[in-house]
C-alpha atoms as a PDB file:
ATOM      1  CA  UNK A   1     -15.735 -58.015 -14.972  1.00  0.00           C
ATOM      2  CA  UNK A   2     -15.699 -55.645 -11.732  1.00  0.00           C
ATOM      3  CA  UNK A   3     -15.781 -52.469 -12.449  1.00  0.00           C
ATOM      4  CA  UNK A   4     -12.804 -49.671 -11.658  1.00  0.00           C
ATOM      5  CA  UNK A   5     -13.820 -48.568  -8.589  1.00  0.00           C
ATOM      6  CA  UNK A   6     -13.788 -52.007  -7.207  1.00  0.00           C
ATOM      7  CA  UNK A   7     -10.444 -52.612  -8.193  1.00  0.00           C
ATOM      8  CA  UNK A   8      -9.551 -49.154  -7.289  1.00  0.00           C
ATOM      9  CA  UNK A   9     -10.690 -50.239  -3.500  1.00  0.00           C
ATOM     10  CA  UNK A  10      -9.225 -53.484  -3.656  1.00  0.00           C
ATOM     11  CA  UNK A  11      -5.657 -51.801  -4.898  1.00  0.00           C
ATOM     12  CA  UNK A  12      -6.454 -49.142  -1.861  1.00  0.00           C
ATOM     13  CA  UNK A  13      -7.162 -51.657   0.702  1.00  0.00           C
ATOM     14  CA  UNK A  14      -4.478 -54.068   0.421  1.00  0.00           C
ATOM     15  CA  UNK A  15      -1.439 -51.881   1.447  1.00  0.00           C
ATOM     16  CA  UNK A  16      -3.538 -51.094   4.337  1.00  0.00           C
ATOM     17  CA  UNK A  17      -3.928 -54.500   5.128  1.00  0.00           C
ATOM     18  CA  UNK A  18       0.021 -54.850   4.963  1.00  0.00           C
ATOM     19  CA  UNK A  19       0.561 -51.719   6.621  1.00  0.00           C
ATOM     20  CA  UNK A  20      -1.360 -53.397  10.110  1.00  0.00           C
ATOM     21  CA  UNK A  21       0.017 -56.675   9.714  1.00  0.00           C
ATOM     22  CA  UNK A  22       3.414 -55.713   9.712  1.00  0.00           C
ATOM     23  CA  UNK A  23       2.548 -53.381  12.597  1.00  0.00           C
ATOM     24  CA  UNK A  24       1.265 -56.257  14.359  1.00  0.00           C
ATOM     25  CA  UNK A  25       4.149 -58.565  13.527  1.00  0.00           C
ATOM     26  CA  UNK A  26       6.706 -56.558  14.278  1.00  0.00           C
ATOM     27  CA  UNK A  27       6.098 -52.940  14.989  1.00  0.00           C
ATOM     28  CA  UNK A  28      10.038 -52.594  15.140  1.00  0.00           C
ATOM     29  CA  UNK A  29      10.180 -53.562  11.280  1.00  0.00           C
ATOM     30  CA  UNK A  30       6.827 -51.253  10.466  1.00  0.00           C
ATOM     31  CA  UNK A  31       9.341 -48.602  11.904  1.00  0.00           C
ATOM     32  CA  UNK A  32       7.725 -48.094  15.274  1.00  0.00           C
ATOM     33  CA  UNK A  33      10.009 -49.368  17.799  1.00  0.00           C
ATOM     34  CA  UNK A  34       9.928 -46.069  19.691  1.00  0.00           C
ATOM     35  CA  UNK A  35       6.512 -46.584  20.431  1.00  0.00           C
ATOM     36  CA  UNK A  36       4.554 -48.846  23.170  1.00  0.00           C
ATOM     37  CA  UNK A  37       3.073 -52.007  22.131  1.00  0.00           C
ATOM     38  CA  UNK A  38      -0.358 -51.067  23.304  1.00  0.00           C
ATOM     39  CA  UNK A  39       0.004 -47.948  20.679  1.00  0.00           C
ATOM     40  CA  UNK A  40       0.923 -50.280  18.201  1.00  0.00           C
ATOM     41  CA  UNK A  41      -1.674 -52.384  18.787  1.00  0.00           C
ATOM     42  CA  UNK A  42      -4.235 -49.690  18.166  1.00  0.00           C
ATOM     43  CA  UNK A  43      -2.252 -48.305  15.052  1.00  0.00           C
ATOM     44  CA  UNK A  44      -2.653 -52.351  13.505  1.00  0.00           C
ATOM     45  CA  UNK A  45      -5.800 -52.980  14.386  1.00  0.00           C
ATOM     46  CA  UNK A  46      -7.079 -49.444  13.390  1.00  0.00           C
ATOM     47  CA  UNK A  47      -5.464 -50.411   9.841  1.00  0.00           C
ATOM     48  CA  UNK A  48      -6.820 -53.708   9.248  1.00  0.00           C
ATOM     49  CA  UNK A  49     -10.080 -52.629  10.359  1.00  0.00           C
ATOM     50  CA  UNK A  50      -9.758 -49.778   8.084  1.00  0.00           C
ATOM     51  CA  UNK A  51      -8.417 -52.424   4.988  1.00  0.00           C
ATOM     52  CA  UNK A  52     -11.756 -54.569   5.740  1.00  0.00           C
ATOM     53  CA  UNK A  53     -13.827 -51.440   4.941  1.00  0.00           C
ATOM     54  CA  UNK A  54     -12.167 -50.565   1.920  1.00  0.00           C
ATOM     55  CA  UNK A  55     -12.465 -54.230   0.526  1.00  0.00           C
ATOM     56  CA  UNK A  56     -16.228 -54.554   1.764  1.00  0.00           C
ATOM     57  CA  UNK A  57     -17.259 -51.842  -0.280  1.00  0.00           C
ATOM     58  CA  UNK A  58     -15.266 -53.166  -3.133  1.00  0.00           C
ATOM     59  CA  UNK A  59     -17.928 -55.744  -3.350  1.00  0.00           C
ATOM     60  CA  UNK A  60     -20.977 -53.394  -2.823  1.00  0.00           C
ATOM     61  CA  UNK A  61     -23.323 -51.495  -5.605  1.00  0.00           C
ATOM     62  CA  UNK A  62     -22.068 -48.752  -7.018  1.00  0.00           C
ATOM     63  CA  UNK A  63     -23.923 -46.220  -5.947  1.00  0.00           C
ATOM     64  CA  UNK A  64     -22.163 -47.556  -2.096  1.00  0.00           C
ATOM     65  CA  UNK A  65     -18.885 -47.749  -3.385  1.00  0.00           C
ATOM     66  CA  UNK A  66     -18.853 -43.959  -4.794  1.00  0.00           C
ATOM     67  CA  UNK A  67     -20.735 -42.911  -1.460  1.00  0.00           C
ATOM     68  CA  UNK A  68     -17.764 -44.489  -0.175  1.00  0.00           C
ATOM     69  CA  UNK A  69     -15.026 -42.953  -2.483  1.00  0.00           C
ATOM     70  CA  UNK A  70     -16.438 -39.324  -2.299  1.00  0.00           C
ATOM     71  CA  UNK A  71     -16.259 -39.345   1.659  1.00  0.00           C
ATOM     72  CA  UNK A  72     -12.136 -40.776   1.312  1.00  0.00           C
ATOM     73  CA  UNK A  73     -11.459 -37.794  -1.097  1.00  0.00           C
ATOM     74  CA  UNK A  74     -11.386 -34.827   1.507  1.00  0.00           C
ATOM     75  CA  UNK A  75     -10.298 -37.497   4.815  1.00  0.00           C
ATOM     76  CA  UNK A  76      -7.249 -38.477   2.070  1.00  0.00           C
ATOM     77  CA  UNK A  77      -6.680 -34.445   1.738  1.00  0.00           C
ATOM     78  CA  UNK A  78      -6.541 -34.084   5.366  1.00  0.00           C
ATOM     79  CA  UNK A  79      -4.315 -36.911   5.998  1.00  0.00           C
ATOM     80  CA  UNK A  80      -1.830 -35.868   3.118  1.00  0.00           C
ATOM     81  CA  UNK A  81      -1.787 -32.218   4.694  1.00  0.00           C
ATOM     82  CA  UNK A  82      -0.921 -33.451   8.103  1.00  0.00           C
ATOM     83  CA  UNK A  83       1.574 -35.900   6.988  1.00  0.00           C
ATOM     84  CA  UNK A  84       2.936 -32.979   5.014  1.00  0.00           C
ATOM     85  CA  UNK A  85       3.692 -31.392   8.132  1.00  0.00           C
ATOM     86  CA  UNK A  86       5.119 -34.003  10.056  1.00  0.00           C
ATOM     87  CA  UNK A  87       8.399 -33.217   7.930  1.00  0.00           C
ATOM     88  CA  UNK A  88      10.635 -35.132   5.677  1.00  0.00           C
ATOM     89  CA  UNK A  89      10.682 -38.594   7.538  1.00  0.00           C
ATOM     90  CA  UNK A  90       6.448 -38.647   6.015  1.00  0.00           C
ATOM     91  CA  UNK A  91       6.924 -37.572   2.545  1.00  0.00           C
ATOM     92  CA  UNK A  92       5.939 -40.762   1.084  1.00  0.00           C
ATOM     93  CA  UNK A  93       2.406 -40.864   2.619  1.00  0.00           C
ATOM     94  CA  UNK A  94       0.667 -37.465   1.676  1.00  0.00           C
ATOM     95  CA  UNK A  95       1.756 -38.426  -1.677  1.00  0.00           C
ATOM     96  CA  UNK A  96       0.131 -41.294  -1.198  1.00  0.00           C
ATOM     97  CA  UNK A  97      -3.116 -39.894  -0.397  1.00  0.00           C
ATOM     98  CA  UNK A  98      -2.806 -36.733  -2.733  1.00  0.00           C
ATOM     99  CA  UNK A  99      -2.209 -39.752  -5.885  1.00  0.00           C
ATOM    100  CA  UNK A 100      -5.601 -41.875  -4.508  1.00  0.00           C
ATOM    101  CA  UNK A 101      -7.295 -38.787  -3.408  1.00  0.00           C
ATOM    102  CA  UNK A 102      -6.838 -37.596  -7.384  1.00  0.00           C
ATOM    103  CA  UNK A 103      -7.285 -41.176  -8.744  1.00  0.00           C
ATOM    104  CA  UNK A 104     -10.691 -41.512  -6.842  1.00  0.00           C
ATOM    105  CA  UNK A 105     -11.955 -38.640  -8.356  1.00  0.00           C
ATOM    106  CA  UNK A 106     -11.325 -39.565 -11.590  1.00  0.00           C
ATOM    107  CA  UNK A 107     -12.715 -42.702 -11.381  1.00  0.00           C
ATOM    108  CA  UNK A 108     -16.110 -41.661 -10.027  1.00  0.00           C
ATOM    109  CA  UNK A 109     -16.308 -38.788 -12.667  1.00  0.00           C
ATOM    110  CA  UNK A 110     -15.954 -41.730 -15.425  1.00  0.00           C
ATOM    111  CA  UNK A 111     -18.097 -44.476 -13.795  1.00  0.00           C
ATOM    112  CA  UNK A 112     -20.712 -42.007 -13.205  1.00  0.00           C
ATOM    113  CA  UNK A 113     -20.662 -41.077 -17.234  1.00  0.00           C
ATOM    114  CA  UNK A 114     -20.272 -44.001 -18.649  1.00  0.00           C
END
């Protein structure tokens, strides 16, 4: 049975993964039709690349995987504080990252008791 920080990765990566496909689809449906292709582009890529990480490490030891999840804790912080900012069209996305930011702790405080 993998153990809860796999899954926890795996759950994390997959939106990701979504997130740069659709992007790279059809940026106009992601909600970036304002923006050039060639940013687009980057903001896909960036994401899947990002997703492949996440579900990598999903398959590593542990002791990689909570390496992992303790350097995604404060990055998550930062990202939910500057999507804060950005106003009420981002409100969904430092919630987001406050939720996983929380949830990651928690689940390296248990795996590394139990």
């Amino acid at each position: 049975m993998p153990s809860i920080s796999s899954v926890l990765l795996v759950i994390q990566g997959l939106p990701i993964a979504g997130f740069g496909a659709t992007i790279l689809a059809d940026q106009a449906k992601a909600g970036f039709a304002d923006i050039p292709a060639s940013v687009a582009h980057v903001i896909g890529f960036s994401s899947l690349s990002l997703s492949a990480v996440y579900l990598a490490t999903a398959f590593q030891a542990s002791r990689s995987r909570h390496h992992f999840l303790l350097t995604t804790i404060p990055l998550r912080l930062a990202a939910a504080y500057a999507f804060w900012r950005d106003g009420a069209d981002a409100r969904g996305a430092p919630l987001w990252d406050v939720i996983n930011a929380l949830i990651s702790v928690g689940v390296l405080l248990y795996e590394r008791t139990a």
